[in-house]
C-alpha atoms as a PDB file:
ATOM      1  CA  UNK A   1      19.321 -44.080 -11.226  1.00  0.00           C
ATOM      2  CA  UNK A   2      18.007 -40.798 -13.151  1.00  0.00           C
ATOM      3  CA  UNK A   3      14.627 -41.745 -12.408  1.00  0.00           C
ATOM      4  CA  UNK A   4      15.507 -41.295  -8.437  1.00  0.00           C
ATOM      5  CA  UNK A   5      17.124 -38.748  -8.704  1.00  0.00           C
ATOM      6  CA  UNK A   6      14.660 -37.035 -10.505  1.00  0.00           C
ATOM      7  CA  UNK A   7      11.936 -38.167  -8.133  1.00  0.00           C
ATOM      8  CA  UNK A   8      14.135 -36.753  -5.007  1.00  0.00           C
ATOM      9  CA  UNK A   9      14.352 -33.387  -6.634  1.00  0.00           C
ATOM     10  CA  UNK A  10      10.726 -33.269  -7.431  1.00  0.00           C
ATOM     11  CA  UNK A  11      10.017 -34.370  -3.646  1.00  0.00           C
ATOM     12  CA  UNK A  12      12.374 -32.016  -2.498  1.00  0.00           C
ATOM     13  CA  UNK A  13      10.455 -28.827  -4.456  1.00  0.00           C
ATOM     14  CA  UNK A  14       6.869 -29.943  -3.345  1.00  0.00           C
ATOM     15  CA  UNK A  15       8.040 -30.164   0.504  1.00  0.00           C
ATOM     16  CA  UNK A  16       9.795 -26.793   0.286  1.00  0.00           C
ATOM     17  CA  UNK A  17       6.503 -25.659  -1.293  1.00  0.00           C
ATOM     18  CA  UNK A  18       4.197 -27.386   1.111  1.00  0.00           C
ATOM     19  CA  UNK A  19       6.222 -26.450   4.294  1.00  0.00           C
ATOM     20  CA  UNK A  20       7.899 -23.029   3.264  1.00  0.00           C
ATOM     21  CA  UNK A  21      10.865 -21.722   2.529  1.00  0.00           C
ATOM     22  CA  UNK A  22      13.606 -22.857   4.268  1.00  0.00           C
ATOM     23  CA  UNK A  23      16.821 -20.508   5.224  1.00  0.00           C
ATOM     24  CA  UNK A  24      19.344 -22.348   3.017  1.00  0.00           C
ATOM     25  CA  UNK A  25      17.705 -20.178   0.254  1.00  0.00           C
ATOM     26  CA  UNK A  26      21.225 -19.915  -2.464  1.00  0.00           C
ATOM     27  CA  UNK A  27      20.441 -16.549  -3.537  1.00  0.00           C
ATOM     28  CA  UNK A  28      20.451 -14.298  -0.558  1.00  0.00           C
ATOM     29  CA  UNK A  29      23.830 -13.359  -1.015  1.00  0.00           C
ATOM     30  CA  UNK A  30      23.703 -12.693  -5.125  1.00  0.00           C
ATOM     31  CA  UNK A  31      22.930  -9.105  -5.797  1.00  0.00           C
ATOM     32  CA  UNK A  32      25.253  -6.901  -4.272  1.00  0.00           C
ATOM     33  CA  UNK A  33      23.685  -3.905  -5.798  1.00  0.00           C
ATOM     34  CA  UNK A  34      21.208  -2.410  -3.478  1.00  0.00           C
ATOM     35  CA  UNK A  35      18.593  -0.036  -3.822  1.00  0.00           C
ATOM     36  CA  UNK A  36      17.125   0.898   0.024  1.00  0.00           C
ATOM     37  CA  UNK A  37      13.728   2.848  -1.576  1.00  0.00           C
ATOM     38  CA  UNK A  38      10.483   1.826  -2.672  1.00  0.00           C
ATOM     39  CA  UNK A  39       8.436   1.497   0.501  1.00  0.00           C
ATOM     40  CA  UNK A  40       6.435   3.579   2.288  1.00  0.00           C
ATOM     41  CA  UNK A  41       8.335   5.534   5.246  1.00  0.00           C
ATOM     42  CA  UNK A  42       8.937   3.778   8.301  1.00  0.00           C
ATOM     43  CA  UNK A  43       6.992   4.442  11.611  1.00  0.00           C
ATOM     44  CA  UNK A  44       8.123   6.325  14.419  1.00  0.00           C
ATOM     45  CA  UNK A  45       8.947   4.743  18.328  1.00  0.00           C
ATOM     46  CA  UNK A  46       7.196   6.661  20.856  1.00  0.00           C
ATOM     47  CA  UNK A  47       9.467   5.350  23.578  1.00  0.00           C
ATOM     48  CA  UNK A  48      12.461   3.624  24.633  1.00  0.00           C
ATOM     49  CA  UNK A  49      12.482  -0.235  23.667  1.00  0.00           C
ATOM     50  CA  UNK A  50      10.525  -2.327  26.285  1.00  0.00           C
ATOM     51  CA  UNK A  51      11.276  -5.822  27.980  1.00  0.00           C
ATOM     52  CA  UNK A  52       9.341  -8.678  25.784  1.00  0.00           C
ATOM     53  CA  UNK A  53      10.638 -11.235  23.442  1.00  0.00           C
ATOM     54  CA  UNK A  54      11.123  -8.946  20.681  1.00  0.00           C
ATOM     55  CA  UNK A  55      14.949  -9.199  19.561  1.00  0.00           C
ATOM     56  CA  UNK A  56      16.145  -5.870  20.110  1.00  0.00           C
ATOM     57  CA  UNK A  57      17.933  -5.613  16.254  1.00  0.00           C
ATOM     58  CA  UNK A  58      17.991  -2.556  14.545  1.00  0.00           C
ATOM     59  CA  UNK A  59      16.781  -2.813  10.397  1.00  0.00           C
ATOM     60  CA  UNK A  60      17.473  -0.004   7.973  1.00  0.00           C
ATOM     61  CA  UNK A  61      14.472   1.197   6.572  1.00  0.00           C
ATOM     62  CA  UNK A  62      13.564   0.763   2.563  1.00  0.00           C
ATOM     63  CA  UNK A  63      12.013   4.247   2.243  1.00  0.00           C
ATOM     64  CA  UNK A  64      15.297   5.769   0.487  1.00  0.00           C
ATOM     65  CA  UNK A  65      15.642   7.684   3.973  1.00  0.00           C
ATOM     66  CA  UNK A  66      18.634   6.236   5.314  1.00  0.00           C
ATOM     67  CA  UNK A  67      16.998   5.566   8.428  1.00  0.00           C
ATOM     68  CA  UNK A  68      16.756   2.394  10.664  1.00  0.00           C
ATOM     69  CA  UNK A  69      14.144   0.535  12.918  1.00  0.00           C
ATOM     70  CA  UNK A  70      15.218  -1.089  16.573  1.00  0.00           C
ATOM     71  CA  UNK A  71      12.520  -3.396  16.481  1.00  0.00           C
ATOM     72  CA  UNK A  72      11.453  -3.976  20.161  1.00  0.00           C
ATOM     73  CA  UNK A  73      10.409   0.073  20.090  1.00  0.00           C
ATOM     74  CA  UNK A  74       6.879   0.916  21.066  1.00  0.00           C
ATOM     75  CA  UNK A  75       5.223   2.328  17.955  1.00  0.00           C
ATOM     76  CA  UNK A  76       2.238   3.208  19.698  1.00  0.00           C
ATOM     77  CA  UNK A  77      -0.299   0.608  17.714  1.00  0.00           C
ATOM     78  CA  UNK A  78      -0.433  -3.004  17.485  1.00  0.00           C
ATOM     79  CA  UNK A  79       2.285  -3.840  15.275  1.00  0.00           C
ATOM     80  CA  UNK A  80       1.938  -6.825  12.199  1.00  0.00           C
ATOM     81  CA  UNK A  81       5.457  -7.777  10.872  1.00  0.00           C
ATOM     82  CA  UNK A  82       5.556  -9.965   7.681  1.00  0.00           C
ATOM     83  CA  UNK A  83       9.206 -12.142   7.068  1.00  0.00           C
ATOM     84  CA  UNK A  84       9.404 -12.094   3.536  1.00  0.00           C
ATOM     85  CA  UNK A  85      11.613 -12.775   0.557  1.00  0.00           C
ATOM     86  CA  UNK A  86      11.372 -12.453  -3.216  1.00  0.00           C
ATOM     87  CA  UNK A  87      12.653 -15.852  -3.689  1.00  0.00           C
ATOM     88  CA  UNK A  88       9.996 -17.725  -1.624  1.00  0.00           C
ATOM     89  CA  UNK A  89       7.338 -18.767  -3.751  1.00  0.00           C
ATOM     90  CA  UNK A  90       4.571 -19.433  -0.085  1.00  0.00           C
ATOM     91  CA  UNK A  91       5.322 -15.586   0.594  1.00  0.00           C
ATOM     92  CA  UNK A  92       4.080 -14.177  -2.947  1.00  0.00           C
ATOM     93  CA  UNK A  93       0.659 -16.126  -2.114  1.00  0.00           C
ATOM     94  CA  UNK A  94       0.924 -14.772   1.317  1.00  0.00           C
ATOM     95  CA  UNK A  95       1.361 -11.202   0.836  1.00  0.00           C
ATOM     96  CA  UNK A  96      -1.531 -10.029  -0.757  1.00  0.00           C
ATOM     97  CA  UNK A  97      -3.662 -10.580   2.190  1.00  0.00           C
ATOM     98  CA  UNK A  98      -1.214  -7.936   4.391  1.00  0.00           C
ATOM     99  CA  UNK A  99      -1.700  -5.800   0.950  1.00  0.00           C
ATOM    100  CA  UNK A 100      -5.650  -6.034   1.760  1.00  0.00           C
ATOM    101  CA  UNK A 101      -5.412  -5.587   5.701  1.00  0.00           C
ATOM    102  CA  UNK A 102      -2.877  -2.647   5.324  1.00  0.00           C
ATOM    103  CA  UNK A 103      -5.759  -0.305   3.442  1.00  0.00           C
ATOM    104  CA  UNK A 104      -8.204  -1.498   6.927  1.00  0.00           C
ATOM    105  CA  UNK A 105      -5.915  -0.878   9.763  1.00  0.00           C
ATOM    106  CA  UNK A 106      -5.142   2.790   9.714  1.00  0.00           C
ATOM    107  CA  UNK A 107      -5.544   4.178  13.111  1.00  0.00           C
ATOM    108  CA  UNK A 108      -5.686   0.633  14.873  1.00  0.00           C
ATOM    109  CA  UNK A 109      -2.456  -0.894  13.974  1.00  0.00           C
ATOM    110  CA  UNK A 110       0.538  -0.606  11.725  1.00  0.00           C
ATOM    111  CA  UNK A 111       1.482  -3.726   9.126  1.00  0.00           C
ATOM    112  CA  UNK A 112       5.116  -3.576   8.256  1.00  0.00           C
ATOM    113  CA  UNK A 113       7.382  -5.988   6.428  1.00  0.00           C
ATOM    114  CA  UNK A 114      10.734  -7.109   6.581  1.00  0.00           C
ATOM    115  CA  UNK A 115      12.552  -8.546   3.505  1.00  0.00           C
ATOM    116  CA  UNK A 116      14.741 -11.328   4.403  1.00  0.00           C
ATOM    117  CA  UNK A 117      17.833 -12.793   3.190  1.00  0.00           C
ATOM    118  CA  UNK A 118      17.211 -11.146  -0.324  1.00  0.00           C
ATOM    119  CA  UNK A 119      18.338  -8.839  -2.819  1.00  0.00           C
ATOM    120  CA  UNK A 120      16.649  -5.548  -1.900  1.00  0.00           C
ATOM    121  CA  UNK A 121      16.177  -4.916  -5.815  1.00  0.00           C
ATOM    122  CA  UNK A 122      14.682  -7.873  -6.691  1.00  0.00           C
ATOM    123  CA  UNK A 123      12.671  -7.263  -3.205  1.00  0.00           C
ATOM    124  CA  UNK A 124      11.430  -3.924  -3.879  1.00  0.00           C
ATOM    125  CA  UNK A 125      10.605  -5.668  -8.110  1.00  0.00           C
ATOM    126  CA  UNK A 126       8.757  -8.467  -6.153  1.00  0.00           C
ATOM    127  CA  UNK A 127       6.399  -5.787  -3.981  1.00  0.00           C
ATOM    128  CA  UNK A 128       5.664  -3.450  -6.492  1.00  0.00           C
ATOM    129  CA  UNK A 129       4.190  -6.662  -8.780  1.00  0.00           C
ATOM    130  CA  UNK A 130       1.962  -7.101  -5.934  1.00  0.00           C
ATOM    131  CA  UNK A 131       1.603  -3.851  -4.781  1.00  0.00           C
ATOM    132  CA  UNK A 132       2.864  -3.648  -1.489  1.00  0.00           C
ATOM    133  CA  UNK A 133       2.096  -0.487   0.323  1.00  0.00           C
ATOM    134  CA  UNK A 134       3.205  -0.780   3.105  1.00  0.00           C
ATOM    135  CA  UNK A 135       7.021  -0.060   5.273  1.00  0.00           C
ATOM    136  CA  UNK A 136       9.681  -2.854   4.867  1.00  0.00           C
ATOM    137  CA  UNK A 137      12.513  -2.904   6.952  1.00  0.00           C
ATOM    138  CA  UNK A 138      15.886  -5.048   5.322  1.00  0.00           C
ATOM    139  CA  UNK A 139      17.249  -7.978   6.724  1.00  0.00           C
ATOM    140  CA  UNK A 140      19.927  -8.921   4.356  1.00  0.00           C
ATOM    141  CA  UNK A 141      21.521 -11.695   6.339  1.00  0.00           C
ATOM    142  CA  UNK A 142      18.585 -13.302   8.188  1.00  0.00           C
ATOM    143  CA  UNK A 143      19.541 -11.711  11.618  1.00  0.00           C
ATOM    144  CA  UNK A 144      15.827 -11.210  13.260  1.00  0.00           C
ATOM    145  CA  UNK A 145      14.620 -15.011  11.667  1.00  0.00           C
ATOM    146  CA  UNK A 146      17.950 -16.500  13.513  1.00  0.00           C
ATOM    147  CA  UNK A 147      17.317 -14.613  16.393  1.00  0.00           C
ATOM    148  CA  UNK A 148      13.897 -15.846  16.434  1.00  0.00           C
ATOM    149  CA  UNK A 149      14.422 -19.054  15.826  1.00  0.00           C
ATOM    150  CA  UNK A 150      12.465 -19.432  12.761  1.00  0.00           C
ATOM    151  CA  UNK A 151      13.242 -22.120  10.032  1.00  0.00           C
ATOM    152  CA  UNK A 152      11.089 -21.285   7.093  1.00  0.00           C
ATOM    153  CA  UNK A 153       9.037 -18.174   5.647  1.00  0.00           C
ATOM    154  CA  UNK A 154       6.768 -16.727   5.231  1.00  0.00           C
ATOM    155  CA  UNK A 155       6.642 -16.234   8.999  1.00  0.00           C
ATOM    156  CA  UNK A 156       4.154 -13.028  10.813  1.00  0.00           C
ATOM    157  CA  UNK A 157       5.210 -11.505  13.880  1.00  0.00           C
ATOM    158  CA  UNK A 158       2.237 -10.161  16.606  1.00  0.00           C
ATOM    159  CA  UNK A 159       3.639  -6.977  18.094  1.00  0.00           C
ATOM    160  CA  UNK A 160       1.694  -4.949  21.290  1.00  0.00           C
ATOM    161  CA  UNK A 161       2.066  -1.335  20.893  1.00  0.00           C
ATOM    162  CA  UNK A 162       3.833  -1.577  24.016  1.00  0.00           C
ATOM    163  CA  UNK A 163       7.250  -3.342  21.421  1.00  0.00           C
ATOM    164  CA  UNK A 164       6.508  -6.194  23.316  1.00  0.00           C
ATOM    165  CA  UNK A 165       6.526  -9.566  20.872  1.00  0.00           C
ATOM    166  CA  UNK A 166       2.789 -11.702  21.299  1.00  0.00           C
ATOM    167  CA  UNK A 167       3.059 -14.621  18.787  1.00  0.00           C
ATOM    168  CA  UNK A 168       5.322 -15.920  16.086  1.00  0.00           C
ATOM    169  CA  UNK A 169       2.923 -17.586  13.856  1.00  0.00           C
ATOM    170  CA  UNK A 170       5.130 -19.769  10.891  1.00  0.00           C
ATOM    171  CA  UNK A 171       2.394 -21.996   9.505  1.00  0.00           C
ATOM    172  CA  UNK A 172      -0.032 -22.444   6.524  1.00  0.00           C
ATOM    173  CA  UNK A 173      -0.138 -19.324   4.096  1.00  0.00           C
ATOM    174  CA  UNK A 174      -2.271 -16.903   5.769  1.00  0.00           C
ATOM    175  CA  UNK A 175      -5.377 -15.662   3.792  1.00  0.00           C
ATOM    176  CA  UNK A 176      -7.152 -12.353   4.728  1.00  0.00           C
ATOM    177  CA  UNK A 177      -9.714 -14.188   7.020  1.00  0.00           C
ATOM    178  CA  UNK A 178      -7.258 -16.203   8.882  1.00  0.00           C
ATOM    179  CA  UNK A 179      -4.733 -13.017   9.110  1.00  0.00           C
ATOM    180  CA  UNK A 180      -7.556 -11.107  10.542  1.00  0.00           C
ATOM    181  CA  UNK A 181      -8.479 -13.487  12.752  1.00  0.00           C
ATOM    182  CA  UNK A 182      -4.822 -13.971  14.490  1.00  0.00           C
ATOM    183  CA  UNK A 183      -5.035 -10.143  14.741  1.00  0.00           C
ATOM    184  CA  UNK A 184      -8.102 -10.363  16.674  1.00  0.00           C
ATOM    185  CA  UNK A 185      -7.115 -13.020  19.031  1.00  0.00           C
ATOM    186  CA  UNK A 186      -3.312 -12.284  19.622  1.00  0.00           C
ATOM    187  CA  UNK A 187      -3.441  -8.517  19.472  1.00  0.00           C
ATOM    188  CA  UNK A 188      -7.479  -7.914  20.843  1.00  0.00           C
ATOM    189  CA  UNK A 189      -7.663  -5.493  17.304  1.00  0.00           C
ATOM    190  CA  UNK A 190     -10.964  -6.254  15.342  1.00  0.00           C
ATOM    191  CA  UNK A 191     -10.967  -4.808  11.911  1.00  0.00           C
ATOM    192  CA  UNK A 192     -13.636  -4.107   9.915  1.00  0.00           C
ATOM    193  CA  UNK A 193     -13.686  -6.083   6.097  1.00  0.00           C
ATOM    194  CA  UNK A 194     -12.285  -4.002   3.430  1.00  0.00           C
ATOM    195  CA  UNK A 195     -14.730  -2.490   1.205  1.00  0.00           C
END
């Protein structure tokens, strides 16, 4: 009887692994301490928020500026949106590829993140270990993944500079090739390789 159960915990870990994270992560409401600094600042709309698929939710910021984001604003570049959390091991292997694109895109499209369902210290612990330099917006109870209709993360949102939502993309971890390449076909933005 311990055997089985030991083998259905094992499976369980390896198809969470395999697959994602799921959003019946325990810990995303431990840590009600929260520090809202440590990113980058926060782009600025140009405009009023547009029609689209883009749920229209609005994020505080994690610059320490006490600002927030309505996602579904036109920021004026092709927008790349990483769903993240400190707790999901497939988004730790994911990230560093957005850490490479974000020192590429500058001028030709903005990579943001958005830390989900997490404690925004052990969030903002998490990034600087990998060195994320780029804005994070925080989603402390999942809204924007509901909204979306997204089960597991990592998940990578394709945003026109127009606001307007192109692709949800929830799959295999993206590398830097194969984020590039969704880039290029879903938001027509060829970047050059990082030097």
């Amino acid at each position: 009887m311990r055997l089985r159960a030991a083998l259905a915990a094992v499976s369980a870990v390896l198809l969470l692994v395999m697959v994602g994270c799921s959003d019946t992560h325990s810990n995303a409401s431990s840590g009600n301490r929260s520090r809202l600094t440590g990113f980058p600042p926060c782009p600025t709309p140009t405009g009023p928020a547009v029609g689209g698929h883009m749920p229209r939710i609005q994020l505080p910021c994690m610059d320490g500026s006490g600002r927030s984001l309505t996602l579904g604003r036109p920021l004026g570049l092709p927008t790349v949106i990483n769903l993240w959390g400190s707790w999901c091991p497939p988004c730790g292997r994911e990230l560093p590829a957005f850490v490479s694109l974000q020192k590429t895109v500058a001028g030709k499209a903005v990579v943001m993140g958005v830390v989900t369902e997490d404690s925004a210290n052990r969030s903002v612990d998490a990034a600087h270990e990998l060195g994320v330099q780029f804005p994070n917006l925080y989603d402390r109870h999942g809204e924007l993944r509901r909204r979306l209709g997204i089960s597991a993360l990592p998940a990578t949102l394709f945003v026109a500079a127009s606001g307007e939502l192109v692709k949800t993309y929830v799959g295999p971890v993206l590398d830097e090739a194969a984020l590039r390449e969704q880039i290029d076909h879903n938001l027509g933005v060829r970047l050059d390789r990082a030097g």
